[in-house]
C-alpha atoms as a PDB file:
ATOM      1  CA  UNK A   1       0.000   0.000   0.000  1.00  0.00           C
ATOM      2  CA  UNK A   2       3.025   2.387   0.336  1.00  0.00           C
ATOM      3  CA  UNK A   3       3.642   1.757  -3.366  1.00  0.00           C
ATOM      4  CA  UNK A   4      -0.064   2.578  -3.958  1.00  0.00           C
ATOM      5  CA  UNK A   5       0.484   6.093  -2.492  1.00  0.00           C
ATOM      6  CA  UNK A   6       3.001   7.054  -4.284  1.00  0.00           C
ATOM      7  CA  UNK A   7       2.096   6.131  -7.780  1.00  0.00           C
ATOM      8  CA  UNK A   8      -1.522   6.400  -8.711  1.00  0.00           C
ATOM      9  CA  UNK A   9      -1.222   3.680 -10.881  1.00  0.00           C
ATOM     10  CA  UNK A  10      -1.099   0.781  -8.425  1.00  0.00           C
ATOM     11  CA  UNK A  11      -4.512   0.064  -7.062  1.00  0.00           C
ATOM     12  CA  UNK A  12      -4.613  -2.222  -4.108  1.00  0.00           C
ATOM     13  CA  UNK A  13      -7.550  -4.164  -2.683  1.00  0.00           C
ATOM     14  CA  UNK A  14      -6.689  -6.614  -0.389  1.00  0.00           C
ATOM     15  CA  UNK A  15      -3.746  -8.845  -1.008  1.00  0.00           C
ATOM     16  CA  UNK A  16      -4.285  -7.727  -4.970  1.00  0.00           C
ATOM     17  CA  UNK A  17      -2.702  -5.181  -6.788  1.00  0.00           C
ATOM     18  CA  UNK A  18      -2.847  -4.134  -9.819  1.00  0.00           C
ATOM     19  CA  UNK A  19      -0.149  -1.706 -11.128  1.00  0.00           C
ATOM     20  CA  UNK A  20      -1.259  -0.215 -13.998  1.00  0.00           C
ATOM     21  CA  UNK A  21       2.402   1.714 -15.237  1.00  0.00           C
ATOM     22  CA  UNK A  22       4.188  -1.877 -15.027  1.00  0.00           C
ATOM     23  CA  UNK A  23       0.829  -4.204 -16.215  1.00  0.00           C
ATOM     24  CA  UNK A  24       1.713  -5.926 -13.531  1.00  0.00           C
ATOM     25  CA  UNK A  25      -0.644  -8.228 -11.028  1.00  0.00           C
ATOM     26  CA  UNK A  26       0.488  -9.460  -7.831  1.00  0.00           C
ATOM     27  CA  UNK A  27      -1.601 -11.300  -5.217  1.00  0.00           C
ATOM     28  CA  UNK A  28       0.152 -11.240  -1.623  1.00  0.00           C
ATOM     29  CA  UNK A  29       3.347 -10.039  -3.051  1.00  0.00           C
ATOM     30  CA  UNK A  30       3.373 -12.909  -5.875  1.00  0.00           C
ATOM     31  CA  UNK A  31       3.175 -11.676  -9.397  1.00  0.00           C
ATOM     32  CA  UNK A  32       0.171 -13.617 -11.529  1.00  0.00           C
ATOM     33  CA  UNK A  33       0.851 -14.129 -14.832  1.00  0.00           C
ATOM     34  CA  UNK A  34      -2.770 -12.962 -16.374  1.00  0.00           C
ATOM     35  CA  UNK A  35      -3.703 -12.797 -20.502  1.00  0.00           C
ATOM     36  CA  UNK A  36      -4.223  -8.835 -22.129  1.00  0.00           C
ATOM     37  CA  UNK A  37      -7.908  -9.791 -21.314  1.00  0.00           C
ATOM     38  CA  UNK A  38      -7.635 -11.185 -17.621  1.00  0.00           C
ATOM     39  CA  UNK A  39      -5.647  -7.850 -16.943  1.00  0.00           C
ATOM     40  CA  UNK A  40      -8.194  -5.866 -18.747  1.00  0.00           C
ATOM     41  CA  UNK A  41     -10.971  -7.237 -16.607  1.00  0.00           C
ATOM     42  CA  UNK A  42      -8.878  -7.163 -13.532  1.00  0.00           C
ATOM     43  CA  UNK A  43      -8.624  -3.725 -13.918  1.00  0.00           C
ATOM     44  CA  UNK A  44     -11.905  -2.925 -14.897  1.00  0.00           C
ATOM     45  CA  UNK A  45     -12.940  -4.111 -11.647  1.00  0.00           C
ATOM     46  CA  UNK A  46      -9.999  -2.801  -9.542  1.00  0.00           C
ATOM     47  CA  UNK A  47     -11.237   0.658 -10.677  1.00  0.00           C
ATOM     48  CA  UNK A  48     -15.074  -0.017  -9.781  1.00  0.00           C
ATOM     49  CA  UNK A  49     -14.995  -1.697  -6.704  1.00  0.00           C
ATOM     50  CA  UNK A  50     -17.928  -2.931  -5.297  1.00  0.00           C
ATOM     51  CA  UNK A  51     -20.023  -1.784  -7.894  1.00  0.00           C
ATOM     52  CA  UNK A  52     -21.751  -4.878  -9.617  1.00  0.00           C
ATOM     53  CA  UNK A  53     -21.863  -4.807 -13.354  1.00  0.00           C
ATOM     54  CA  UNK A  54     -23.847  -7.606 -15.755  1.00  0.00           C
ATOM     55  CA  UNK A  55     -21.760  -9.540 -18.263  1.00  0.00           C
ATOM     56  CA  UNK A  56     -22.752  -7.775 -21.364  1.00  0.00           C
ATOM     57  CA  UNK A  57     -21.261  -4.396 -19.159  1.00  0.00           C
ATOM     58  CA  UNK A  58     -18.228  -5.839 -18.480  1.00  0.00           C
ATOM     59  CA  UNK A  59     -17.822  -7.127 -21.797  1.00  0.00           C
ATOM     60  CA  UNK A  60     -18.630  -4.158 -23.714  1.00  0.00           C
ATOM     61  CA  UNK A  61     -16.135  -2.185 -21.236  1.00  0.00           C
ATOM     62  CA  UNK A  62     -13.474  -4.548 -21.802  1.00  0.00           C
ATOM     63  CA  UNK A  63     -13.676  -5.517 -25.537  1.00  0.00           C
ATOM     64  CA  UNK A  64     -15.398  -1.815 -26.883  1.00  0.00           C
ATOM     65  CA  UNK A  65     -17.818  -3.790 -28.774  1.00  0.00           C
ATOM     66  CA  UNK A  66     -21.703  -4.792 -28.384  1.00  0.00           C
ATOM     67  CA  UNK A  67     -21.989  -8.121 -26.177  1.00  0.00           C
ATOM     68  CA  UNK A  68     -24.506 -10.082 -28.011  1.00  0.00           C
ATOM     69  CA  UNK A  69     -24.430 -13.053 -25.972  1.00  0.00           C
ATOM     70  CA  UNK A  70     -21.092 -13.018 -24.730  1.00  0.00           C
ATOM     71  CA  UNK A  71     -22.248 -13.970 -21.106  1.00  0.00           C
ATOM     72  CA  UNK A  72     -20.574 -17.085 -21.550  1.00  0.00           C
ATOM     73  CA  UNK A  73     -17.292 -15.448 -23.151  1.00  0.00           C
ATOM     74  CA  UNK A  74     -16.989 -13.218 -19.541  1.00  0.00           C
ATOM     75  CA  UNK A  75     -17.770 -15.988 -17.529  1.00  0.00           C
ATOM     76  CA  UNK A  76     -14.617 -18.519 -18.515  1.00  0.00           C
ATOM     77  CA  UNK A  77     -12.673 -15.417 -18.420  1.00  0.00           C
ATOM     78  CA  UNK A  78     -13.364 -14.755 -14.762  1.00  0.00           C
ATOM     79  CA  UNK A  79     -13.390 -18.424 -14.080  1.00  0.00           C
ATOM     80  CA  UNK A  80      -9.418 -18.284 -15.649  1.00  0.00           C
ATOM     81  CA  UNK A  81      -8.903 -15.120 -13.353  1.00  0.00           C
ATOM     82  CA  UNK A  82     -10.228 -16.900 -10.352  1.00  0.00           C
ATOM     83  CA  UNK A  83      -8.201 -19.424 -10.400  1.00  0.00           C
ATOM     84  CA  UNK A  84      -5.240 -17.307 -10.787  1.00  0.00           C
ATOM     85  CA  UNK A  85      -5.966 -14.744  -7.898  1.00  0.00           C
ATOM     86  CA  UNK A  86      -8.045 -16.744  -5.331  1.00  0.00           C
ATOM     87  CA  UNK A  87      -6.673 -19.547  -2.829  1.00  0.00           C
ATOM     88  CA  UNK A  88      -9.846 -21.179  -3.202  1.00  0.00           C
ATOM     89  CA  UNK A  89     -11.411 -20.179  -6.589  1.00  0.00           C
ATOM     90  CA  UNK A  90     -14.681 -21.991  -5.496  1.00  0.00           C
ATOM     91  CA  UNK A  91     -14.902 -19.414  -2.476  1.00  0.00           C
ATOM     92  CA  UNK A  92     -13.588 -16.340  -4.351  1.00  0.00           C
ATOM     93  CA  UNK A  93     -12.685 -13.356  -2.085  1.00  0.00           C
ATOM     94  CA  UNK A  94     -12.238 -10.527  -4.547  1.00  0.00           C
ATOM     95  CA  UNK A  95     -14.723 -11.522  -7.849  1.00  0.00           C
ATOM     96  CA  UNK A  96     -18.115 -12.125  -6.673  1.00  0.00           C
ATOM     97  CA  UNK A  97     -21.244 -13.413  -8.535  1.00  0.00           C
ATOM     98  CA  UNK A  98     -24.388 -11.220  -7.573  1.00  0.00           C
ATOM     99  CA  UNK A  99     -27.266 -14.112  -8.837  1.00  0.00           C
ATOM    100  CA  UNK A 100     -29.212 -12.627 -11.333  1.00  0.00           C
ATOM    101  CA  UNK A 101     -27.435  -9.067 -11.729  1.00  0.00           C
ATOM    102  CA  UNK A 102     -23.373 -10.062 -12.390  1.00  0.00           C
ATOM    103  CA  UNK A 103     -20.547  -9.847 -11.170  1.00  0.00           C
ATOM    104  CA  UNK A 104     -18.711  -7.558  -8.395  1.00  0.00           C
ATOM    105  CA  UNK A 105     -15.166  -7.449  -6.571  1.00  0.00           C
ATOM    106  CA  UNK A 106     -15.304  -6.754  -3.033  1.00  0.00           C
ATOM    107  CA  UNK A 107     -13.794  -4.019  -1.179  1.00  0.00           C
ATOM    108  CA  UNK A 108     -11.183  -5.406   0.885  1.00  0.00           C
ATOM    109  CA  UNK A 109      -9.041  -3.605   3.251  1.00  0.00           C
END
């Protein structure tokens, strides 16, 4: 969190951060290795924090083109990022499924 001060472009939440200058991820100091895509979405949510957003929304924000469908396209993607990022993907701490609305990451201290 000292880094985060400092340079605006590290976000922390957590145990994550996401610094935006280096694309780099880390999760409890340990760098994650994450696709263009994962770190697009990563950072999508870093910046809108426990806001929850459907997955056409976080598709159209992350792609810049109309969803049509693309529920499932989001979903494997988070599913990928989950099991990078959490200790127990089936338990997730950060990305969180709202039922029926979409998807949110927590605010974490």
């Amino acid at each position: 969190e000292a880094e985060a001060a400092k340079n605006p472009a590290v976000m922390v939440n957590g145990g994550l951060e996401l610094d935006d200058g280096a694309k780099r991820v880390t999760v409890d100091g340990q760098e994650v290795s994450l696709t263009p895509v994962e770190y697009k979405i990563v950072k999508f949510f870093m910046e809108n924090r426990g806001l929850v957003f459907s997955s056409a929304q976080i598709y159209e924000s992350v792609w810049n083109e109309p969803s049509y469908g693309a529920d499932n396209i989001v979903a494997v993607h988070i599913r990928h990022i989950r099991e990078k990022i959490e200790i127990n993907p089936k338990e997730p701490r950060y990305i969180k499924v709202i039922w029926g609305h979409g998807y949110k990451m927590e605010k974490l201290g």
